[in-house]
PDB file of N, CA and C in Angstrom:
ATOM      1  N   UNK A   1     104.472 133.386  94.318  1.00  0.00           N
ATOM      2  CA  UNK A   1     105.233 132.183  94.019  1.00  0.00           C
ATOM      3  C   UNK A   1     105.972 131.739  95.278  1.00  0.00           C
ATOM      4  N   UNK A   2     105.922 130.401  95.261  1.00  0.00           N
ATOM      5  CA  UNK A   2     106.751 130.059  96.365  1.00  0.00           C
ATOM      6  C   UNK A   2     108.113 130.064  96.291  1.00  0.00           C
ATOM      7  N   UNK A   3     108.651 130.068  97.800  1.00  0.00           N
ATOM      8  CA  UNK A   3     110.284 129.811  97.506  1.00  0.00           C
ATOM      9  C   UNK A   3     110.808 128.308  97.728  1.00  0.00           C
ATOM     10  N   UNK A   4     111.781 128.209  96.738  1.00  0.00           N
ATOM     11  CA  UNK A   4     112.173 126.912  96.963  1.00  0.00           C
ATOM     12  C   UNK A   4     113.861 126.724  97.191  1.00  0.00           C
ATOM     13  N   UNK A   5     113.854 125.654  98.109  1.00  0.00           N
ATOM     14  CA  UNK A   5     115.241 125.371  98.269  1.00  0.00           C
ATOM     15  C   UNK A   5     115.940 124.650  97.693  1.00  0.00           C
ATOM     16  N   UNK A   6     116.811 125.118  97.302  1.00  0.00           N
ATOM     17  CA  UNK A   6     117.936 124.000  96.968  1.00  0.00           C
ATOM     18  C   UNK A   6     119.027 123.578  97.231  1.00  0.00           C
ATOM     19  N   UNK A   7     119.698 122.335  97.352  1.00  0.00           N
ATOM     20  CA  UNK A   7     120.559 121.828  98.210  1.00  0.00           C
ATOM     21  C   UNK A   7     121.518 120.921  96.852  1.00  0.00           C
ATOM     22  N   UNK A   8     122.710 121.383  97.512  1.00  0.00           N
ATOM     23  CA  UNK A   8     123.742 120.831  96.656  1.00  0.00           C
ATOM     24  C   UNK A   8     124.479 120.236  97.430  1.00  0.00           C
ATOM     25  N   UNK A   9     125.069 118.964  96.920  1.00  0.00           N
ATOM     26  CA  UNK A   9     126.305 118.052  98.106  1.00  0.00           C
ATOM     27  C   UNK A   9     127.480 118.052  97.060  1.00  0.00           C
ATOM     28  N   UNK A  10     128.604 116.778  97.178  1.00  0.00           N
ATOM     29  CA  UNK A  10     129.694 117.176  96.688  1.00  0.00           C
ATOM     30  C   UNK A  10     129.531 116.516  95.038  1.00  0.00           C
ATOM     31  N   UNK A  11     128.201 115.902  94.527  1.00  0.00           N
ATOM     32  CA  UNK A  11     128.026 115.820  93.671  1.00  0.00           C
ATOM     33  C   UNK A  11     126.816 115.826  92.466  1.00  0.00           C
ATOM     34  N   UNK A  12     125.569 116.301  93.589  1.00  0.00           N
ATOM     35  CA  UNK A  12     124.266 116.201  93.001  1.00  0.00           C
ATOM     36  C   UNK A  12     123.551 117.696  93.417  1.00  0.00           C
ATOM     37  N   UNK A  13     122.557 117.905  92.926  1.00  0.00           N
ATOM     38  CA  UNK A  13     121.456 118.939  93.520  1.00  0.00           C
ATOM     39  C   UNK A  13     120.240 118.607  94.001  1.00  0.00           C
ATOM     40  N   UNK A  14     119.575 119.160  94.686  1.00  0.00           N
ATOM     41  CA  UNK A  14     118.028 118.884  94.628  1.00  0.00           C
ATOM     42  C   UNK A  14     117.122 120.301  94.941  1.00  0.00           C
ATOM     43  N   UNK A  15     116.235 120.173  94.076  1.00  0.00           N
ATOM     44  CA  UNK A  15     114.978 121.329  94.493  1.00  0.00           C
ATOM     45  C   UNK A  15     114.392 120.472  95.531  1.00  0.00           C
ATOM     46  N   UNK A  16     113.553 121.500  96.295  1.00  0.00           N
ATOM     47  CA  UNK A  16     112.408 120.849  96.974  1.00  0.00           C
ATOM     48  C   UNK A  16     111.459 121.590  96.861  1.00  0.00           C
ATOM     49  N   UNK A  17     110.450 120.812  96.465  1.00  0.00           N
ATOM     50  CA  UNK A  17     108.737 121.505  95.515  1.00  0.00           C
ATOM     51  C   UNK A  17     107.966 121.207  96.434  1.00  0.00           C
ATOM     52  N   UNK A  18     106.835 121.737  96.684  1.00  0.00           N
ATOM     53  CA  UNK A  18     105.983 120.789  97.610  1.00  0.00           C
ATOM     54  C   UNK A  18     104.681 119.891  96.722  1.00  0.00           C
ATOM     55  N   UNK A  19     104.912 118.595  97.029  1.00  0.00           N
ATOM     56  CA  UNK A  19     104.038 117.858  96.452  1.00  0.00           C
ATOM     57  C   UNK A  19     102.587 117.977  95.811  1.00  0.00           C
ATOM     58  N   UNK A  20     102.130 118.652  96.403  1.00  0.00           N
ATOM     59  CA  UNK A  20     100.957 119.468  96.064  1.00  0.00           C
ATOM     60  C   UNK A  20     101.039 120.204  94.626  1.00  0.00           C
ATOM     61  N   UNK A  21     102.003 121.027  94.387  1.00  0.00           N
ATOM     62  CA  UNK A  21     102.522 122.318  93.583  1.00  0.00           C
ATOM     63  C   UNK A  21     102.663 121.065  92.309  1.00  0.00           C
ATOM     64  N   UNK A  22     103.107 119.970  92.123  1.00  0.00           N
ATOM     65  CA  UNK A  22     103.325 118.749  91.369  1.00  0.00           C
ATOM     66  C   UNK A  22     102.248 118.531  90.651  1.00  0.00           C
ATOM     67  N   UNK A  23     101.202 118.183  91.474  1.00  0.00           N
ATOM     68  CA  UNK A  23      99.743 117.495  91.405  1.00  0.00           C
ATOM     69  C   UNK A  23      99.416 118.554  90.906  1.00  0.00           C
ATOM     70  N   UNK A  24      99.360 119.910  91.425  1.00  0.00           N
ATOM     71  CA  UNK A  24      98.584 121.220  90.340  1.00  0.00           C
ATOM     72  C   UNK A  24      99.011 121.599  88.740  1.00  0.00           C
ATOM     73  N   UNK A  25     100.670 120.970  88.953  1.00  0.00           N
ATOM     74  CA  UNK A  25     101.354 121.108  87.317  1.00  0.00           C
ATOM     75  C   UNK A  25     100.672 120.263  86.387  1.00  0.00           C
ATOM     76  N   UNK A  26     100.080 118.979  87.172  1.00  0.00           N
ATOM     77  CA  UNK A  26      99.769 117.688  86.141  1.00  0.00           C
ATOM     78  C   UNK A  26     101.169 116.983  85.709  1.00  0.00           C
ATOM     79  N   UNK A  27     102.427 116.913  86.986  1.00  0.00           N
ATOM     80  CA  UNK A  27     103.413 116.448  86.666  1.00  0.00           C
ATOM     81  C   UNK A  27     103.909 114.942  88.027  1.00  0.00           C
ATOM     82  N   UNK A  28     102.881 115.215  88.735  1.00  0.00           N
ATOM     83  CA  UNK A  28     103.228 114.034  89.735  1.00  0.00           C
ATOM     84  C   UNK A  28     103.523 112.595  89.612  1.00  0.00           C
ATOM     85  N   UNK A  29     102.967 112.072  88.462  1.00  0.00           N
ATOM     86  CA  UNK A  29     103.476 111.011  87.984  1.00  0.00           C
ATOM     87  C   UNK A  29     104.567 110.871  87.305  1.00  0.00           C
ATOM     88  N   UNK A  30     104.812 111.905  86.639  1.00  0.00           N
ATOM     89  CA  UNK A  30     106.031 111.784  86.057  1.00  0.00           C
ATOM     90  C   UNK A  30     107.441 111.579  86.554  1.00  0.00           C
ATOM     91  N   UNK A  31     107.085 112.058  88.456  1.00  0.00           N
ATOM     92  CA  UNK A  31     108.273 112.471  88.842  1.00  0.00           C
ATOM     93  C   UNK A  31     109.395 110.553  89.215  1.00  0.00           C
ATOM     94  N   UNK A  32     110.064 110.656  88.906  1.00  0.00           N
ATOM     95  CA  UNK A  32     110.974 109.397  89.188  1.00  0.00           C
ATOM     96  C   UNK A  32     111.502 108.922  90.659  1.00  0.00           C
ATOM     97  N   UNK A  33     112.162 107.916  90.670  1.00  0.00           N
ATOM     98  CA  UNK A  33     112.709 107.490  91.655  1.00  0.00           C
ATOM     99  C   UNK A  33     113.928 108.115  92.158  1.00  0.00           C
ATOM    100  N   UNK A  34     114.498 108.843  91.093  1.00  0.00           N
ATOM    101  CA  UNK A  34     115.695 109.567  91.326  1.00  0.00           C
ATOM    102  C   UNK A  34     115.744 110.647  92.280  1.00  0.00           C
ATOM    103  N   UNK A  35     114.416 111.161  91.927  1.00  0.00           N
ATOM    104  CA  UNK A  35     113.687 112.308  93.503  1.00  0.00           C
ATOM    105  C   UNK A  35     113.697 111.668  94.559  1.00  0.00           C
ATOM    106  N   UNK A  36     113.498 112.320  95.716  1.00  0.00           N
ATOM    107  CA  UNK A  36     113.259 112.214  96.799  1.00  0.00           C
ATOM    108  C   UNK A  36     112.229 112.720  97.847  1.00  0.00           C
ATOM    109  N   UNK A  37     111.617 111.814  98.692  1.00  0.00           N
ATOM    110  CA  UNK A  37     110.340 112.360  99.229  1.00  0.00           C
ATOM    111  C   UNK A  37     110.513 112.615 100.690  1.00  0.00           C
ATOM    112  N   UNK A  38     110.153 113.878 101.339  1.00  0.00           N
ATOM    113  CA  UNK A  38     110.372 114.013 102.168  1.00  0.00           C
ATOM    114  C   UNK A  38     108.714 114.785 103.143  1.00  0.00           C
ATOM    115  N   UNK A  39     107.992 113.567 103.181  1.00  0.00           N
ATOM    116  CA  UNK A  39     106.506 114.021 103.990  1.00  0.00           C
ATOM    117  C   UNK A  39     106.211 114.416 102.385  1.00  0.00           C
ATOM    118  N   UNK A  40     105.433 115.669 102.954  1.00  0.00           N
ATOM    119  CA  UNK A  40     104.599 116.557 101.552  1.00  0.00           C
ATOM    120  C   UNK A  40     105.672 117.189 100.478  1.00  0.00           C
ATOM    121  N   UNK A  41     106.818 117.222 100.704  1.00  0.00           N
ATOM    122  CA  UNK A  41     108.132 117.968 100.063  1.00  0.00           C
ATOM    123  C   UNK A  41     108.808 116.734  99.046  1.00  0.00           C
ATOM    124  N   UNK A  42     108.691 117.163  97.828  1.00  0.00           N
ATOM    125  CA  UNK A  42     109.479 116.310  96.702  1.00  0.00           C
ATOM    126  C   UNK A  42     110.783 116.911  96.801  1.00  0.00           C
ATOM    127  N   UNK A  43     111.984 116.115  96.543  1.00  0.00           N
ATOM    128  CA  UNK A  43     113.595 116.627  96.157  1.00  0.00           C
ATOM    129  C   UNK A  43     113.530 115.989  95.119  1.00  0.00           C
ATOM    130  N   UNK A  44     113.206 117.149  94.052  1.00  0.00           N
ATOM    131  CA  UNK A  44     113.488 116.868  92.731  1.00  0.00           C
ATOM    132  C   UNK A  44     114.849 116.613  92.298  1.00  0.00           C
ATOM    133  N   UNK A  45     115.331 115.414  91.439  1.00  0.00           N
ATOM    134  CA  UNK A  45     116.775 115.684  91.509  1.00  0.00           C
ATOM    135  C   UNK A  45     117.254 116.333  89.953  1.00  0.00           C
ATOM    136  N   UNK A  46     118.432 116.973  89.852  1.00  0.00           N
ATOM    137  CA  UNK A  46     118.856 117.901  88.834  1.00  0.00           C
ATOM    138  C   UNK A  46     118.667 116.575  87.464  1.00  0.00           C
ATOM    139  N   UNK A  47     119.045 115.326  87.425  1.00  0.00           N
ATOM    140  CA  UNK A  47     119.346 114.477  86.368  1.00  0.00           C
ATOM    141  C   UNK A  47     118.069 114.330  85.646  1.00  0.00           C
ATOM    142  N   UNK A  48     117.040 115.220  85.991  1.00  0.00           N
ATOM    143  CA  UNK A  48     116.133 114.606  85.178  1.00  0.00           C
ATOM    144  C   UNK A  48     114.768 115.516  85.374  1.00  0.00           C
ATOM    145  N   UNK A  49     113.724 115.070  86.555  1.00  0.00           N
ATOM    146  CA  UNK A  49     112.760 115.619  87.500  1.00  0.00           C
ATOM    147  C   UNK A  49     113.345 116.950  87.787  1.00  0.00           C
ATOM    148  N   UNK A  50     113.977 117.762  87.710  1.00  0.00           N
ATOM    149  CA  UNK A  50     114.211 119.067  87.963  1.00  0.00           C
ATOM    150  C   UNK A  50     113.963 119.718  86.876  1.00  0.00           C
ATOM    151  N   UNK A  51     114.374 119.469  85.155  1.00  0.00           N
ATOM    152  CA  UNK A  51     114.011 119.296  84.332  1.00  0.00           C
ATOM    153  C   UNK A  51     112.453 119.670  84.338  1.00  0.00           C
ATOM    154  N   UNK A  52     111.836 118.535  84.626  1.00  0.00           N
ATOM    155  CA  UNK A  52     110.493 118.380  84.414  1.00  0.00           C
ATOM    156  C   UNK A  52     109.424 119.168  85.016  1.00  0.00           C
ATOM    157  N   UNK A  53     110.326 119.727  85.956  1.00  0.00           N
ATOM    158  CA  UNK A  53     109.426 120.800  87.080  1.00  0.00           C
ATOM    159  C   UNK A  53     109.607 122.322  86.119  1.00  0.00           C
ATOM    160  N   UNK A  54     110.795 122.426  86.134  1.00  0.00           N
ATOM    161  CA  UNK A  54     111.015 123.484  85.164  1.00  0.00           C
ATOM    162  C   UNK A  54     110.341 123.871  83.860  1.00  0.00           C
ATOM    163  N   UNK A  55     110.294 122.819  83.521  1.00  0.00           N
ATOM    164  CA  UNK A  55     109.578 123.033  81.924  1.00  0.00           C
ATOM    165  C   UNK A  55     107.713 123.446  82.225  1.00  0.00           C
ATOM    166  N   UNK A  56     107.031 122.437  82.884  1.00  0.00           N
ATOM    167  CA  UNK A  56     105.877 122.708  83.497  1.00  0.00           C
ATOM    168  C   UNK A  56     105.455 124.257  84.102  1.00  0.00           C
ATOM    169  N   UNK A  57     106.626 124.759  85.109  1.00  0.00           N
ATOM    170  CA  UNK A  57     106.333 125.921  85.407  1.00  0.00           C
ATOM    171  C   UNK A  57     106.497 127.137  84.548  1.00  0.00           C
ATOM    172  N   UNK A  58     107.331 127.030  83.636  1.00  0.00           N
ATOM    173  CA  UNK A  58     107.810 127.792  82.375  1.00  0.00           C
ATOM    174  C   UNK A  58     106.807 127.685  81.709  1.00  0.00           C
ATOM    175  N   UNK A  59     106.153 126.643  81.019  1.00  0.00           N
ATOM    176  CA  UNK A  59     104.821 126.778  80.357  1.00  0.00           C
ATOM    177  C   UNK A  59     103.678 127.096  80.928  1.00  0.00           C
ATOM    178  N   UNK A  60     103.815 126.991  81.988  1.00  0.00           N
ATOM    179  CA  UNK A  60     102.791 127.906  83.148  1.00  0.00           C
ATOM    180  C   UNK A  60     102.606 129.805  82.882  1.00  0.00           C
ATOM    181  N   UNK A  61     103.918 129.558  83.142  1.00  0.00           N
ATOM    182  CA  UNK A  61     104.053 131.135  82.665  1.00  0.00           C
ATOM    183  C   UNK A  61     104.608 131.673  81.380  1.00  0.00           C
ATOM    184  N   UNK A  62     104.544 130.951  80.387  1.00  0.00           N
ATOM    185  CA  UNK A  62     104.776 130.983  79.164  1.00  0.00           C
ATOM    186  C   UNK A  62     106.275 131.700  78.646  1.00  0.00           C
ATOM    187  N   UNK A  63     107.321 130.917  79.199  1.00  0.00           N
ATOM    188  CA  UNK A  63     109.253 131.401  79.176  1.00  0.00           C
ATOM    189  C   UNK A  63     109.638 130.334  79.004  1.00  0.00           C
ATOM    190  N   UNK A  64     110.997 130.332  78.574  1.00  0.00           N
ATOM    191  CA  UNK A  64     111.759 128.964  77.952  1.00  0.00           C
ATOM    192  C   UNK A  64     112.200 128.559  79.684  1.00  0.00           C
ATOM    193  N   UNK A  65     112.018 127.827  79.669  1.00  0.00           N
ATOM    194  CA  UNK A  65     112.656 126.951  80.755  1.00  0.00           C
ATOM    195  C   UNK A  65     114.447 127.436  81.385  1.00  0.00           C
ATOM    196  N   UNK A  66     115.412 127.514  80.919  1.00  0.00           N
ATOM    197  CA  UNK A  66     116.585 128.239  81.211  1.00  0.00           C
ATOM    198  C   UNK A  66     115.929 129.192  81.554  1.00  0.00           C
ATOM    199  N   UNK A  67     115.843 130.374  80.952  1.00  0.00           N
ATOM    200  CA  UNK A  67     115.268 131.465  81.310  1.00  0.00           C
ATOM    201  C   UNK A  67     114.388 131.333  82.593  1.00  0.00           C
ATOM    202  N   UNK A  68     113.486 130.635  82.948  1.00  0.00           N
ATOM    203  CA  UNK A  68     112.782 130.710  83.616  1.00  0.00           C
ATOM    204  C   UNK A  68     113.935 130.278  85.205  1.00  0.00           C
ATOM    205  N   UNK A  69     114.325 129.442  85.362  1.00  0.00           N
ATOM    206  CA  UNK A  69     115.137 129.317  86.119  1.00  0.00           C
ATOM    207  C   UNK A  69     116.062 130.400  86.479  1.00  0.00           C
ATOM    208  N   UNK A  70     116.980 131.151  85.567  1.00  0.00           N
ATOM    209  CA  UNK A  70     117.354 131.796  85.833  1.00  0.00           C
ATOM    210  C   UNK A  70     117.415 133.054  86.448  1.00  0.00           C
ATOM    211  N   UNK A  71     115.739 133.136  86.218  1.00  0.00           N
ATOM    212  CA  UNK A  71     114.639 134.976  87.135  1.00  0.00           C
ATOM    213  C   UNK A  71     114.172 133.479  88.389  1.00  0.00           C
ATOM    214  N   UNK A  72     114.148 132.935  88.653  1.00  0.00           N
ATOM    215  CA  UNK A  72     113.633 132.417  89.926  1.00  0.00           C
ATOM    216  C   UNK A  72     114.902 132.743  90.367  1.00  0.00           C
ATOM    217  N   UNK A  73     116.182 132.057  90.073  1.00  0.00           N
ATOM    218  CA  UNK A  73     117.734 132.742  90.910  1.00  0.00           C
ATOM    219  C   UNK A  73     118.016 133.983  91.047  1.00  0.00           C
ATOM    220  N   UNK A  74     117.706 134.796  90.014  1.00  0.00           N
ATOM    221  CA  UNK A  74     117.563 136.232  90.383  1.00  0.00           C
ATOM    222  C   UNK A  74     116.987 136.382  91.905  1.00  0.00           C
ATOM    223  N   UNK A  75     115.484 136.282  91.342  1.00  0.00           N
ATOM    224  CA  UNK A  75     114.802 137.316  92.081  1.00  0.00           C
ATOM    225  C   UNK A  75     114.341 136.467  94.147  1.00  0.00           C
ATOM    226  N   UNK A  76     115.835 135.213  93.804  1.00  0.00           N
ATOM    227  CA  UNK A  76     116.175 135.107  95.033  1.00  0.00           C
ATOM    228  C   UNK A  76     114.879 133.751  95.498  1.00  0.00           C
ATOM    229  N   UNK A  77     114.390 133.372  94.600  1.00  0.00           N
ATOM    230  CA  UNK A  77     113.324 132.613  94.827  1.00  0.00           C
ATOM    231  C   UNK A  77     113.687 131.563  95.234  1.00  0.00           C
ATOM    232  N   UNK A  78     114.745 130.695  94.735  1.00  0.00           N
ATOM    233  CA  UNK A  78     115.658 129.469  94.662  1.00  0.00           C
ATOM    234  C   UNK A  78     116.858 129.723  95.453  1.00  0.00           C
ATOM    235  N   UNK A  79     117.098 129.362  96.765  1.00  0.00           N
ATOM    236  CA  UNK A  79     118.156 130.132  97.522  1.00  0.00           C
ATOM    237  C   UNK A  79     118.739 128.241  98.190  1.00  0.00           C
ATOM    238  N   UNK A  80     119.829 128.500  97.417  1.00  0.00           N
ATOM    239  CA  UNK A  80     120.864 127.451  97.240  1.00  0.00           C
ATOM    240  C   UNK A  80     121.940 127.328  98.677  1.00  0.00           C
ATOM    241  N   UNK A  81     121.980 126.066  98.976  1.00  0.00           N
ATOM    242  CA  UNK A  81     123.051 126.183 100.371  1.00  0.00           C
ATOM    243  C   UNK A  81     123.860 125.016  99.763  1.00  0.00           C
ATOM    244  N   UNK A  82     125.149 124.464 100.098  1.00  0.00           N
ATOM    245  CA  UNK A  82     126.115 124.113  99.730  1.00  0.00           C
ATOM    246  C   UNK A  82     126.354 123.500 100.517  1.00  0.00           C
ATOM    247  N   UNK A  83     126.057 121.622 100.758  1.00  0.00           N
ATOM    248  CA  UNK A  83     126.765 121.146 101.934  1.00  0.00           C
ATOM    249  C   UNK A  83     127.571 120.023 101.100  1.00  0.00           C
ATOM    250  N   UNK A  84     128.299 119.361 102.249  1.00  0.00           N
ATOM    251  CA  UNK A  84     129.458 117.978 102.295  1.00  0.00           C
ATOM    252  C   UNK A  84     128.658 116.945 101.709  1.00  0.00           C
ATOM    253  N   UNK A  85     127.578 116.864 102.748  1.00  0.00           N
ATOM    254  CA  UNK A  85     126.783 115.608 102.680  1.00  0.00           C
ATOM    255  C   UNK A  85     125.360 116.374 103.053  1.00  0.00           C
ATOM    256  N   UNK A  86     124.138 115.492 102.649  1.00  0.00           N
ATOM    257  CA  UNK A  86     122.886 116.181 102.973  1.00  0.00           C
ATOM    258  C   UNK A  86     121.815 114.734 103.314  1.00  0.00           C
ATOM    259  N   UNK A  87     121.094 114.772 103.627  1.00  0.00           N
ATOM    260  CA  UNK A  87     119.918 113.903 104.756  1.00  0.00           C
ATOM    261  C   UNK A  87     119.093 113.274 103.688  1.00  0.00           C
ATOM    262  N   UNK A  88     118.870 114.240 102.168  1.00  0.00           N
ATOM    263  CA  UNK A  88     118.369 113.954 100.609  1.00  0.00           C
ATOM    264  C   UNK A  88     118.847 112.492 100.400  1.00  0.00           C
ATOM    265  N   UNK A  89     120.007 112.111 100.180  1.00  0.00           N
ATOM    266  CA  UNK A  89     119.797 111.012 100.150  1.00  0.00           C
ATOM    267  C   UNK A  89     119.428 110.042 100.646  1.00  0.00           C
ATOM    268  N   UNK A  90     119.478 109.844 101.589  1.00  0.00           N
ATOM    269  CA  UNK A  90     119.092 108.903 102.483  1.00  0.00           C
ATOM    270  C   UNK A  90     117.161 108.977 102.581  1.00  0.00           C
ATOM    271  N   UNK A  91     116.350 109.601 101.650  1.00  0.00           N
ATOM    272  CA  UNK A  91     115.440 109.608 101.469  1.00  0.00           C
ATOM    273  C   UNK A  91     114.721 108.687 101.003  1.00  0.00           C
ATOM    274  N   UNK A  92     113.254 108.341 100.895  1.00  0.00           N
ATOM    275  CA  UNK A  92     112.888 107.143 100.326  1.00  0.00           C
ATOM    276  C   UNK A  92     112.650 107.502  98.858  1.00  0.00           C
ATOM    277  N   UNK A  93     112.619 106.945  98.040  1.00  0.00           N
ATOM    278  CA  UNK A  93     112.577 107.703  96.793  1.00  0.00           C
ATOM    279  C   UNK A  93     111.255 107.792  96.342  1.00  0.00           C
ATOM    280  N   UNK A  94     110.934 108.829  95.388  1.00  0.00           N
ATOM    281  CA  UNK A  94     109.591 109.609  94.949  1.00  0.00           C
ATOM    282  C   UNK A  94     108.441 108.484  94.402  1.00  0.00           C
ATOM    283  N   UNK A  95     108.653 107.890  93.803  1.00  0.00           N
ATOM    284  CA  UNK A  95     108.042 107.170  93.059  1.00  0.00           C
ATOM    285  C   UNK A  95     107.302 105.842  93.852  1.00  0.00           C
ATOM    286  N   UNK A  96     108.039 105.624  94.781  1.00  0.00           N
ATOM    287  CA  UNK A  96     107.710 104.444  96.035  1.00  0.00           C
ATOM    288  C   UNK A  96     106.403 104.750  96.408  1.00  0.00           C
ATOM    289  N   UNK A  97     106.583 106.192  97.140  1.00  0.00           N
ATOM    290  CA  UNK A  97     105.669 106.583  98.114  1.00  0.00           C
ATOM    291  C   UNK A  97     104.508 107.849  97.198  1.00  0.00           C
ATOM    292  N   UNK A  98     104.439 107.542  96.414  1.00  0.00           N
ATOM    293  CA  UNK A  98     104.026 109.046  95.630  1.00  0.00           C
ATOM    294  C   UNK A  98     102.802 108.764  95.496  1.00  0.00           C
ATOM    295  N   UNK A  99     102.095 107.612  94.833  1.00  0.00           N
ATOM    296  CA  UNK A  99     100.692 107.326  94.245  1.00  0.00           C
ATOM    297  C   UNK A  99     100.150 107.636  96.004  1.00  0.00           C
ATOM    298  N   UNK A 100     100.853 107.147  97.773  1.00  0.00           N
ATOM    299  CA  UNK A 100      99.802 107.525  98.659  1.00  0.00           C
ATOM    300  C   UNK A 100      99.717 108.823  98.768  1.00  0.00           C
ATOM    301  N   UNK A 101     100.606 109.565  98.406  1.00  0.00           N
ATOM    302  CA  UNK A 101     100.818 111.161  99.032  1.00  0.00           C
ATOM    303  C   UNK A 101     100.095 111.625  98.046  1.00  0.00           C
ATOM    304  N   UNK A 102      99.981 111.687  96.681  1.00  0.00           N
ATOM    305  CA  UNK A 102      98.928 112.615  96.346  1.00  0.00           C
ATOM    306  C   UNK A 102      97.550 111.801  95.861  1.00  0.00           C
ATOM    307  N   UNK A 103      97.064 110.852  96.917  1.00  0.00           N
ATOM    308  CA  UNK A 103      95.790 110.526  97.010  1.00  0.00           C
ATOM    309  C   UNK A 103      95.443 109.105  96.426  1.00  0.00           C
ATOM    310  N   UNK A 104      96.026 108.870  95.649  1.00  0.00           N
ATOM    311  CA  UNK A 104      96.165 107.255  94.674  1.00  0.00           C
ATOM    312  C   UNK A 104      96.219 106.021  95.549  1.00  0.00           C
ATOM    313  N   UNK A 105      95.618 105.082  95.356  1.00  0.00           N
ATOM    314  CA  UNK A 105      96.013 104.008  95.888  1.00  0.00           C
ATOM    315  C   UNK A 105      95.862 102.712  94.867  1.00  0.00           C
TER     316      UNK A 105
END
């Protein structure tokens, strides 16, 4: 499993998935504008699309979603940094750029 980062500012979160890992869930369309795209790297954001990643990978591996999150924080998978301000926002958002990045036009 991969590791993923997550980034918290003084009022939001974001995972970052890699776009690819999306397209293999069968969740790439779903993902919103509220994400953020960064090249091949989605910033899923917590209000929603973080959600949606979660549930997908949980039924992947057949665990309730909380739960499932919670052994990715365990076992150190999801390794969280804590800034002021972060570069995430200022991103273009997911949904803009998404149908070129995973192949759609």
């Amino acid at each position: 499993m991969n590791q993923y980062d997550e980034i918290r500012d003084h009022c939001k979160r974001w995972i970052g998935v890699p776009v690819p890992e999306l397209v293999e869930l069968g969740i790439a369309e779903q993902i919103t504008s509220s994400s953020r795209l960064d090249e091949d790297l989605a910033w899923l954001d917590e209000d929603g699309d973080l959600g949606t990643w979660l549930k997908a990978l949980a039924e992947k591996f057949g665990v309730k979603p909380g739960v499932f999150y919670q052994k990715l924080r365990d076992e150190r998978t999801i390794v969280t940094t804590q800034v002021a301000w972060t570069y995430i926002r200022e991103l273009p958002p997911f949904c803009l750029q998404a149908k070129r990045v995973v192949g759609h036009t």
